[in-house]
N, C-alpha and C. Protein backbone atom coordinates (compact mmCIF):
# COMPACT_ATOMS: atom_id res chain seq x y z
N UNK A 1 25.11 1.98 9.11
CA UNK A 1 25.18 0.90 8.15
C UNK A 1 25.96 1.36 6.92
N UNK A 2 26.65 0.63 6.14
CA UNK A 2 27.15 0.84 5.08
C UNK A 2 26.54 -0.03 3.82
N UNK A 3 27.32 0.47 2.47
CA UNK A 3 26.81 0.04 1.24
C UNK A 3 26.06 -1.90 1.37
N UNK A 4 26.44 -2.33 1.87
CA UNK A 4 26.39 -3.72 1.53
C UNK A 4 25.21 -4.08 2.42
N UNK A 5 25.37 -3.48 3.86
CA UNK A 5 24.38 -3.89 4.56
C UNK A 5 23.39 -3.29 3.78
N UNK A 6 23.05 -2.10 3.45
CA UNK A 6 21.72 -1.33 2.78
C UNK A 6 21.24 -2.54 1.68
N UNK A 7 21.80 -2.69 0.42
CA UNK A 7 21.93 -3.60 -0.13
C UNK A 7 21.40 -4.61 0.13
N UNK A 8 21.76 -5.31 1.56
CA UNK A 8 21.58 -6.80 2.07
C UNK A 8 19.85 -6.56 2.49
N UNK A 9 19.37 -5.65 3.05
CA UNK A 9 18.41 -5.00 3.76
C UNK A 9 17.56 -5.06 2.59
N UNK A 10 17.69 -4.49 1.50
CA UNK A 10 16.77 -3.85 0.10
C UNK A 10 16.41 -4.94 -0.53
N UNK A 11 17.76 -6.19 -0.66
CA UNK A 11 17.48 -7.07 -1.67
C UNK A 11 16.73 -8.06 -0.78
N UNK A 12 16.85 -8.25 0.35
CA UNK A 12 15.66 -9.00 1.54
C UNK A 12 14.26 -8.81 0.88
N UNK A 13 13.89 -7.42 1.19
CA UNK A 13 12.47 -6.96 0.73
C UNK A 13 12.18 -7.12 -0.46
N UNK A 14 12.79 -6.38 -1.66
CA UNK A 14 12.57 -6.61 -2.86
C UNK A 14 12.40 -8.04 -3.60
N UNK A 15 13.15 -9.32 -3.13
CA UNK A 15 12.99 -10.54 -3.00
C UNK A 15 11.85 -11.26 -3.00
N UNK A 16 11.57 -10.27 -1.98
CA UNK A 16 10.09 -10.86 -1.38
C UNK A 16 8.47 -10.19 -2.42
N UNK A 17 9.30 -9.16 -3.21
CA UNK A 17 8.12 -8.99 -4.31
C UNK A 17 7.71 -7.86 -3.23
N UNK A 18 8.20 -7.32 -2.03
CA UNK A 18 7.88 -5.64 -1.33
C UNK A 18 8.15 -5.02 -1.73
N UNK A 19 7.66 -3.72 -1.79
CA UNK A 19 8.38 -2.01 -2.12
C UNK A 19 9.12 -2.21 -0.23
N UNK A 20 10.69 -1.71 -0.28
CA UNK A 20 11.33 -1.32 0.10
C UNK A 20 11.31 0.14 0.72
N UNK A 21 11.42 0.77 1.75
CA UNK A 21 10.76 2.33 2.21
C UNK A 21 11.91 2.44 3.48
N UNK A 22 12.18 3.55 3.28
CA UNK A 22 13.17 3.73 4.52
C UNK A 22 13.12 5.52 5.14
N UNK A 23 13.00 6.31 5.52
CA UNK A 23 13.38 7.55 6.23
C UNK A 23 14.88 7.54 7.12
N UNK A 24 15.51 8.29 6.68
CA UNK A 24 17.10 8.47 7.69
C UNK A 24 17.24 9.70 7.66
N UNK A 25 17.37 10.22 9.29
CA UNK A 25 18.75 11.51 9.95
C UNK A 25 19.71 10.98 9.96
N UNK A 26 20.34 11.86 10.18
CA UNK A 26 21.92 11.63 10.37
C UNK A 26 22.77 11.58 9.72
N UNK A 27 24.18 11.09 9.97
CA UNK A 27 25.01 10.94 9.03
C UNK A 27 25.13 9.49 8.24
N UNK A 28 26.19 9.62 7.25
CA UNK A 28 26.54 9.00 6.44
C UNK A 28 25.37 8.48 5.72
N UNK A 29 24.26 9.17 5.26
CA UNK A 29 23.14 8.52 4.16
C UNK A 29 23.46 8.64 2.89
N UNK A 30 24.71 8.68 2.35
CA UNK A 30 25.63 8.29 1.30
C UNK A 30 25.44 6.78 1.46
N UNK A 31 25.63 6.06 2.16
CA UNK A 31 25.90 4.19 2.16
C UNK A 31 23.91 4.16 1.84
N UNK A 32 23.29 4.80 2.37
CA UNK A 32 22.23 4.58 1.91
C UNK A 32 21.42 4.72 0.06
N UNK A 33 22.07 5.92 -0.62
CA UNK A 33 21.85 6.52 -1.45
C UNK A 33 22.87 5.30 -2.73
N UNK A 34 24.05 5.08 -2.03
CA UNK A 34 24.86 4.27 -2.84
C UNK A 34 23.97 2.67 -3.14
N UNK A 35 23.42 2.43 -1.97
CA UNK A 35 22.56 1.29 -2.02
C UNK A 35 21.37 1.33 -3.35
N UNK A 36 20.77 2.72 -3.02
CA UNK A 36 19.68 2.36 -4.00
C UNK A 36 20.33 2.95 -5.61
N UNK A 37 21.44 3.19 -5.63
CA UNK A 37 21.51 3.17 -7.01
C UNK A 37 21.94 2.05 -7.56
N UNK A 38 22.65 1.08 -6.82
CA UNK A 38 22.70 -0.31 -7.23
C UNK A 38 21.36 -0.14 -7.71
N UNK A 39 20.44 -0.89 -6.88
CA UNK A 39 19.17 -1.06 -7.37
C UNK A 39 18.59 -0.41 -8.94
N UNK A 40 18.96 1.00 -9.17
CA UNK A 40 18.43 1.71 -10.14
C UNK A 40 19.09 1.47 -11.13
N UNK A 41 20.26 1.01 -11.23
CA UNK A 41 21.04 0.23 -12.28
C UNK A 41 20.94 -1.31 -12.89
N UNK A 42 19.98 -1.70 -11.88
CA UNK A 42 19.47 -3.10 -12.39
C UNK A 42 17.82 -2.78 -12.63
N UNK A 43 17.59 -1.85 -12.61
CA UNK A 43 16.68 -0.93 -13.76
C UNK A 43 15.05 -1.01 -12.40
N UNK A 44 15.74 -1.28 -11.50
CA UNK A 44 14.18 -1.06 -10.13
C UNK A 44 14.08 0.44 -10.32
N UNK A 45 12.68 0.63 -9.87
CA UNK A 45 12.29 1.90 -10.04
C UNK A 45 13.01 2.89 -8.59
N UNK A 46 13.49 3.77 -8.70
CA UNK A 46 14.11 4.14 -6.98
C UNK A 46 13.61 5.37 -7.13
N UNK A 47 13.17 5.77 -6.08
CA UNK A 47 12.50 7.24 -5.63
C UNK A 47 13.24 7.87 -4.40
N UNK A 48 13.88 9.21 -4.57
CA UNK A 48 14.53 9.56 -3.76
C UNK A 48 13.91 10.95 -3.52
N UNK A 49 13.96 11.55 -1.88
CA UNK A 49 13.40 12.62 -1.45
C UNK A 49 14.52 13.09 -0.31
N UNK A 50 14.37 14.28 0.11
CA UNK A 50 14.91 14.70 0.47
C UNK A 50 14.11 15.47 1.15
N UNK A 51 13.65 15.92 2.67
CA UNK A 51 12.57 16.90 3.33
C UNK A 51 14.08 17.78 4.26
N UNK A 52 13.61 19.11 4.48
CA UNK A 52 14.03 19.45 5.38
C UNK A 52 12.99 19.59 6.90
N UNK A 53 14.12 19.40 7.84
CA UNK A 53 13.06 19.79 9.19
C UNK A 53 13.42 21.19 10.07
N UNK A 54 13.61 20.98 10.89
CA UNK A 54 14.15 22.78 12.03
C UNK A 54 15.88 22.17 12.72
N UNK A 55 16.00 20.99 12.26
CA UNK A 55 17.22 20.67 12.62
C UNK A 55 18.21 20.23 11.79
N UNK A 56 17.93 18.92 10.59
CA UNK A 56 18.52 18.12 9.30
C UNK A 56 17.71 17.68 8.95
N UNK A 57 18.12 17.61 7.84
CA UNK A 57 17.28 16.94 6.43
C UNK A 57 16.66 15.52 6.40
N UNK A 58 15.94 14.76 5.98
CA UNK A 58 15.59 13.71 6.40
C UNK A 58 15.31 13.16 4.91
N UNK A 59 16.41 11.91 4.84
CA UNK A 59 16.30 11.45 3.30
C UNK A 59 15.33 9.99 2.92
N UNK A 60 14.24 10.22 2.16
CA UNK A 60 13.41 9.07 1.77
C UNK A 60 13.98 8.64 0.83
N UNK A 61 14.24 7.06 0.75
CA UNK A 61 14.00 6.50 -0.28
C UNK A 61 13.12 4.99 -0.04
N UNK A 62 12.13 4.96 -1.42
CA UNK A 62 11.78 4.07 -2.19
C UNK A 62 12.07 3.16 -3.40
N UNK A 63 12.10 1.81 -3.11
CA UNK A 63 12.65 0.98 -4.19
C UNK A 63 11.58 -0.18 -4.73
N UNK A 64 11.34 0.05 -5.54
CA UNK A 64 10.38 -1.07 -6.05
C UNK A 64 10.47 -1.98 -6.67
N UNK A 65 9.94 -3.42 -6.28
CA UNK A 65 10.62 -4.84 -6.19
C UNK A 65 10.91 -5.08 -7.46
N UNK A 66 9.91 -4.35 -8.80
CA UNK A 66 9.92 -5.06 -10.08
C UNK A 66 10.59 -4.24 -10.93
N UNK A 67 11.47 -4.86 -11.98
CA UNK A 67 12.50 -3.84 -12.92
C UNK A 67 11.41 -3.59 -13.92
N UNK A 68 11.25 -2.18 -13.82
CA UNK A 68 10.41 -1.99 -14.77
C UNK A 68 11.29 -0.59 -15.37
N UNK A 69 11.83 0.14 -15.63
CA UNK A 69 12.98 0.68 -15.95
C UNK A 69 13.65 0.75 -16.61
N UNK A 70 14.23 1.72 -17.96
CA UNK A 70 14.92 1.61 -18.57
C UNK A 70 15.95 2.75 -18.88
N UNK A 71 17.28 2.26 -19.11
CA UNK A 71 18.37 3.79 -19.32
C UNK A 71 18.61 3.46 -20.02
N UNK A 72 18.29 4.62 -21.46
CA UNK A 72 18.71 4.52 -22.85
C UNK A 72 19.80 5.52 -23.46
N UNK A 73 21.03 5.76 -23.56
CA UNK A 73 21.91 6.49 -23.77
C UNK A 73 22.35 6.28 -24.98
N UNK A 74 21.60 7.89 -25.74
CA UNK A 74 21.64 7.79 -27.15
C UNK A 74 22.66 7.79 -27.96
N UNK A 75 23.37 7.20 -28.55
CA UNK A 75 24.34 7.86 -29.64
C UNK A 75 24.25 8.55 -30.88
N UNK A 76 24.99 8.65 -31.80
CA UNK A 76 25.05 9.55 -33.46
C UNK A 76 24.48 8.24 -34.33
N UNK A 77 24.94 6.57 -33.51
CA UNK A 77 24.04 5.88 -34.38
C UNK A 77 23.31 5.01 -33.71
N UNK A 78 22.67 5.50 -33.01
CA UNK A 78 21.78 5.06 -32.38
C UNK A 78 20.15 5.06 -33.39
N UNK A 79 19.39 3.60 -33.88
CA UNK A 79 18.54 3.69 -34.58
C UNK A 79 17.38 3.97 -33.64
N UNK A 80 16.58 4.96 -33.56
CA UNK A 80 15.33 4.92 -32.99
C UNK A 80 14.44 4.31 -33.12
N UNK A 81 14.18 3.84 -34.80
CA UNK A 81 13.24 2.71 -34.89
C UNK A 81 13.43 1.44 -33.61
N UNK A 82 14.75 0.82 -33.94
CA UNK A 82 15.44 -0.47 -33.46
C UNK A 82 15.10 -0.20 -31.86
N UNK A 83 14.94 0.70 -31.23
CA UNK A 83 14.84 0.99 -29.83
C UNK A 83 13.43 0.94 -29.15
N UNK A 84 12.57 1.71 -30.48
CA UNK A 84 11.07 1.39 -30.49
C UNK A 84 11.09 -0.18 -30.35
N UNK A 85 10.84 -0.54 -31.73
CA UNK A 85 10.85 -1.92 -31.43
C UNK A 85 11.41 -3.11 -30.47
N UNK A 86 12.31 -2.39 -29.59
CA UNK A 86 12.73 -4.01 -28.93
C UNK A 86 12.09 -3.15 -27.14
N UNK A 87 11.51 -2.04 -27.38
CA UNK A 87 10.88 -1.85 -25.87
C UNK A 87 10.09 -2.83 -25.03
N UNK A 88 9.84 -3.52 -24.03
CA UNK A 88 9.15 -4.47 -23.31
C UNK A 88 8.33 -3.88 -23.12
N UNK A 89 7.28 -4.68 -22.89
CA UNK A 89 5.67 -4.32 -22.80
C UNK A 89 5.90 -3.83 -20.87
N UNK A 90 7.00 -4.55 -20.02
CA UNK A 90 6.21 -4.08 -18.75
C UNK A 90 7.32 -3.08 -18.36
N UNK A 91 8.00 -2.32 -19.03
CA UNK A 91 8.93 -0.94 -19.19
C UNK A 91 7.44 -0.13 -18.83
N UNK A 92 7.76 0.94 -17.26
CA UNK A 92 6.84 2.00 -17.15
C UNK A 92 7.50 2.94 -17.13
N UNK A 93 8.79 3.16 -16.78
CA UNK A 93 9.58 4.27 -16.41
C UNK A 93 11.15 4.48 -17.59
N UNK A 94 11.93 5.35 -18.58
CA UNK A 94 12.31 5.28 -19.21
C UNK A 94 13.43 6.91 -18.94
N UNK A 95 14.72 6.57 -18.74
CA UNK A 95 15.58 7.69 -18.77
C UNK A 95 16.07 7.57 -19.63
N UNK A 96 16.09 8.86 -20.97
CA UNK A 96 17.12 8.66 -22.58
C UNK A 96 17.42 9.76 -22.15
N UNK A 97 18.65 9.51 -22.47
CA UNK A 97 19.55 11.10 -22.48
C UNK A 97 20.79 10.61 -23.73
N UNK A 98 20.96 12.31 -24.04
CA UNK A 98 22.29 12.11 -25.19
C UNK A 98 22.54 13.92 -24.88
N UNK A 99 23.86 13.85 -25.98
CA UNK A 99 24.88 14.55 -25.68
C UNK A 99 24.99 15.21 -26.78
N UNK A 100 25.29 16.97 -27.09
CA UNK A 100 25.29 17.40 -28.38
C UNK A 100 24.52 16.99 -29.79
N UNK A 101 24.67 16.81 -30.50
CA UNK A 101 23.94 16.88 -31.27
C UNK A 101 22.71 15.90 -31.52
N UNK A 102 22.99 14.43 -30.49
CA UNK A 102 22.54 13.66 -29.93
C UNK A 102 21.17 14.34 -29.22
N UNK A 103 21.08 15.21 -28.78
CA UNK A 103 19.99 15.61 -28.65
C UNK A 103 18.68 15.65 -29.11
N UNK A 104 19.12 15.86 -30.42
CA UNK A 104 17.68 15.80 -31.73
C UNK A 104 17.29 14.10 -31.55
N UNK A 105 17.79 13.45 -31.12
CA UNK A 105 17.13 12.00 -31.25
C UNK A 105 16.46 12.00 -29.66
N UNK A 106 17.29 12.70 -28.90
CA UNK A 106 16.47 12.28 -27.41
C UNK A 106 14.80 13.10 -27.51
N UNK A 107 15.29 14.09 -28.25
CA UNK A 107 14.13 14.78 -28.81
C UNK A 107 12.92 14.33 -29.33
N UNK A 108 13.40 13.29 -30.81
CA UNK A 108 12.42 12.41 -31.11
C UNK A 108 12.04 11.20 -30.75
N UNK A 109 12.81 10.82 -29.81
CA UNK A 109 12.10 9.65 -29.34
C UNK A 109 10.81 10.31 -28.09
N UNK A 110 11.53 11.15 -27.42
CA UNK A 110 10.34 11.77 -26.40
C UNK A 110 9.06 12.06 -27.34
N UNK A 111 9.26 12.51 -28.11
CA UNK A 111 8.18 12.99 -29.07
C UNK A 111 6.82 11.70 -29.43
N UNK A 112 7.94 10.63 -30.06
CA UNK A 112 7.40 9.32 -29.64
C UNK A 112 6.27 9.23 -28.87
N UNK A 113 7.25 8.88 -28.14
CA UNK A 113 6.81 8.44 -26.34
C UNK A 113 5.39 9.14 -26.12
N UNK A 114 4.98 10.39 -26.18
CA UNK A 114 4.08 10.97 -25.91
C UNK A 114 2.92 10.94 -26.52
N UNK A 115 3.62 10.45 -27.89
CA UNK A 115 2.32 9.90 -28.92
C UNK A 115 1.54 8.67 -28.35
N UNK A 116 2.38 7.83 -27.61
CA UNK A 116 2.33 6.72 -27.46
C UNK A 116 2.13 6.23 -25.96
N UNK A 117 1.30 7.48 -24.92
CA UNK A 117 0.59 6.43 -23.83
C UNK A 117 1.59 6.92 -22.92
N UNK A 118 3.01 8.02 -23.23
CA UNK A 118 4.02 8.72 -22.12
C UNK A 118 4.05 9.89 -21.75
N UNK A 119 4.02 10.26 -21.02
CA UNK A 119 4.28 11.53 -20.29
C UNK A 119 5.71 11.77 -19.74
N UNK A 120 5.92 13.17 -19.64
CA UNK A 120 7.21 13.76 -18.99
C UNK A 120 7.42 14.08 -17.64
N UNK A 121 8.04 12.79 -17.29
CA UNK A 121 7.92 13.50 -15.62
C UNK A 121 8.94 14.81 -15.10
N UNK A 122 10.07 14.51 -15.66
CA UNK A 122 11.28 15.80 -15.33
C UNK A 122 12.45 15.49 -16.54
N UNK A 123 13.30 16.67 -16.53
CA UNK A 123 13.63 17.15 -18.06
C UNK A 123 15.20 17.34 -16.91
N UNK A 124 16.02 17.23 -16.92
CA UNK A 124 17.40 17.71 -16.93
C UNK A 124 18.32 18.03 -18.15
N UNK A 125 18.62 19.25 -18.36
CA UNK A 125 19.39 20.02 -19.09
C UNK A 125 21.04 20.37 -18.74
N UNK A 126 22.41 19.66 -19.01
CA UNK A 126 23.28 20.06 -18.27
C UNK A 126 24.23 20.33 -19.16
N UNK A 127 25.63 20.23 -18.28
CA UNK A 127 26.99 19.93 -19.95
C UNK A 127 27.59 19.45 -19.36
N UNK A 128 28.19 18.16 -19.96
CA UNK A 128 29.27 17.73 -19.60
C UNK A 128 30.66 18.60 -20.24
N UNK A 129 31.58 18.74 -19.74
CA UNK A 129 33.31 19.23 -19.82
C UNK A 129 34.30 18.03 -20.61
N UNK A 130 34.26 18.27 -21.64
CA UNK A 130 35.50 16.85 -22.17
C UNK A 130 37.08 17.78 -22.15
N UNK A 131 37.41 17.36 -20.88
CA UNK A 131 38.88 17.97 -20.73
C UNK A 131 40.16 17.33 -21.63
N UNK A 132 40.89 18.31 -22.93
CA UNK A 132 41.42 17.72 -23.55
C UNK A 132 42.86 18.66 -23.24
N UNK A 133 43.90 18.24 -24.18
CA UNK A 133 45.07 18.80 -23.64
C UNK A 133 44.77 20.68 -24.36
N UNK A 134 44.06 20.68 -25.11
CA UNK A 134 44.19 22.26 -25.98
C UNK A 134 43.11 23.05 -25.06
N UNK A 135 41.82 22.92 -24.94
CA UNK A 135 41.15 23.37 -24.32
C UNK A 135 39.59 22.29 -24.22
N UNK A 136 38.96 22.84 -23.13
CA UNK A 136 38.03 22.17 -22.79
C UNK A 136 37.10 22.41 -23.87
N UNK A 137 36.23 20.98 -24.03
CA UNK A 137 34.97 20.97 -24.61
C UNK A 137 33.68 21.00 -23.28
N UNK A 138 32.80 21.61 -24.06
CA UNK A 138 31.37 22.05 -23.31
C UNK A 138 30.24 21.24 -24.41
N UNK A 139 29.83 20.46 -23.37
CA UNK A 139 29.10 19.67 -24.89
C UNK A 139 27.30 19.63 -23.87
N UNK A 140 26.20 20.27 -24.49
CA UNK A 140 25.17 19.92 -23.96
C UNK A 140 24.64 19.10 -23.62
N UNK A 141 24.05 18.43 -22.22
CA UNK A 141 23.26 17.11 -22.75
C UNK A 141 22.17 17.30 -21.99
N UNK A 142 21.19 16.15 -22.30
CA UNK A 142 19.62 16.40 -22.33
C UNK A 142 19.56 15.16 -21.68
N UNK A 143 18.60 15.03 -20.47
CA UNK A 143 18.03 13.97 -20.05
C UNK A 143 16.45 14.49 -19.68
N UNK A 144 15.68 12.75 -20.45
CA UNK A 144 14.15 13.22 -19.87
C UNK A 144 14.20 11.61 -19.54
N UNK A 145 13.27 11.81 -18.03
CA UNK A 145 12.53 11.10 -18.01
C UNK A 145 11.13 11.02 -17.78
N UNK A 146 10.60 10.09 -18.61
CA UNK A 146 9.16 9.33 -19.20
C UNK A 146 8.56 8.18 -18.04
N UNK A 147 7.57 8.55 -18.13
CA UNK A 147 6.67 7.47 -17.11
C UNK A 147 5.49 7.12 -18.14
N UNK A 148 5.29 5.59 -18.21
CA UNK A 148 4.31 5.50 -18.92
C UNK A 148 2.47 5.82 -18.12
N UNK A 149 2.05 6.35 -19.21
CA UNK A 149 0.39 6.70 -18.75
C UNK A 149 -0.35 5.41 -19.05
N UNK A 150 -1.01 5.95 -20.12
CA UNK A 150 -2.40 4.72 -20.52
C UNK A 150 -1.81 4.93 -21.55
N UNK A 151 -2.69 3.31 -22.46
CA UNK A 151 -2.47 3.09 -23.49
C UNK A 151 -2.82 3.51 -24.57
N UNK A 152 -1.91 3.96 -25.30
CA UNK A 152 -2.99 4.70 -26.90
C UNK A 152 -3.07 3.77 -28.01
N UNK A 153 -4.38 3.50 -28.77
CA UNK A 153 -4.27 2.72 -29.53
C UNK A 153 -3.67 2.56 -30.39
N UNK A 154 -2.69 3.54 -30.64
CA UNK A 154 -1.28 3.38 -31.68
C UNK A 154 -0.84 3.02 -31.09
N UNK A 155 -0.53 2.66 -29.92
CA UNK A 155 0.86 1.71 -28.89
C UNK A 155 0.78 0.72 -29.48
């Protein structure tokens, strides 16, 4: 199957208000993986696994019907208040990431977050390369993502 059929397959189920579940061997589970990031870009929750066996790898994914999801990509003016405030009450899952110095805000908003009923599920640390004509830039960036817990009465 390719991108569209996966797609055609996911948005069937999800439609229907199902979690979506699939296991694949073999090749080309790229058209599969491409599928559910559609999905994760219209902010569904997508869970991806990967098992090995004694022969190939066997790739899970999960997609869940309701956008509960959010990708927040910080900038230098990016207001944190303004971001607090316009969060939706049924947001459970939350990826902020920023870039160089941008960091100190992904920083404090996590900080936030934790005050406030979130936990850290996984932390990615990388650099992006800004290839210019003199020499390359190496610029850090920070991604966490947050799953919401329970509610704290400061929420």
């Amino acid at each position: 199957m390719f991108k569209r059929d996966w797609i055609e397959q996911i948005s069937t189920c999800v439609n229907m208000g199902k979690v979506f579940t699939h296991s694949m061997r073999g090749k080309n589970k790229r058209h599969l993986l491409f599928a559910c990031d559609f999905f994760r870009r219209m902010n569904h929750d997508v869970v991806v696994d990967i098992e090995p066996t004694d022969t190939e790898s066997v790739l899970s994914v999960v997609v869940h019907p309701l956008k509960t999801c959010l990708e927040l990509t910080l900038s230098r003016d990016t207001a944190l208040g303004d971001v607090i405030r316009n969060l939706e009450s049924h947001v459970r899952k939350i990826r902020v990431r920023g870039c160089g110095t941008v960091v100190d805000n992904v920083i404090r908003f996590t900080e936030w977050a934790l005050n406030h009923g979130w936990y850290v599920e996984k932390t990615f640390l990388n650099t992006l390369t800004i290839k210019s004509l003199e020499h390359p830039q190496k610029n850090t960036a920070f991604l966490v993502v947050l799953r919401k817990g329970s509610s704290s009465p400061s929420a």
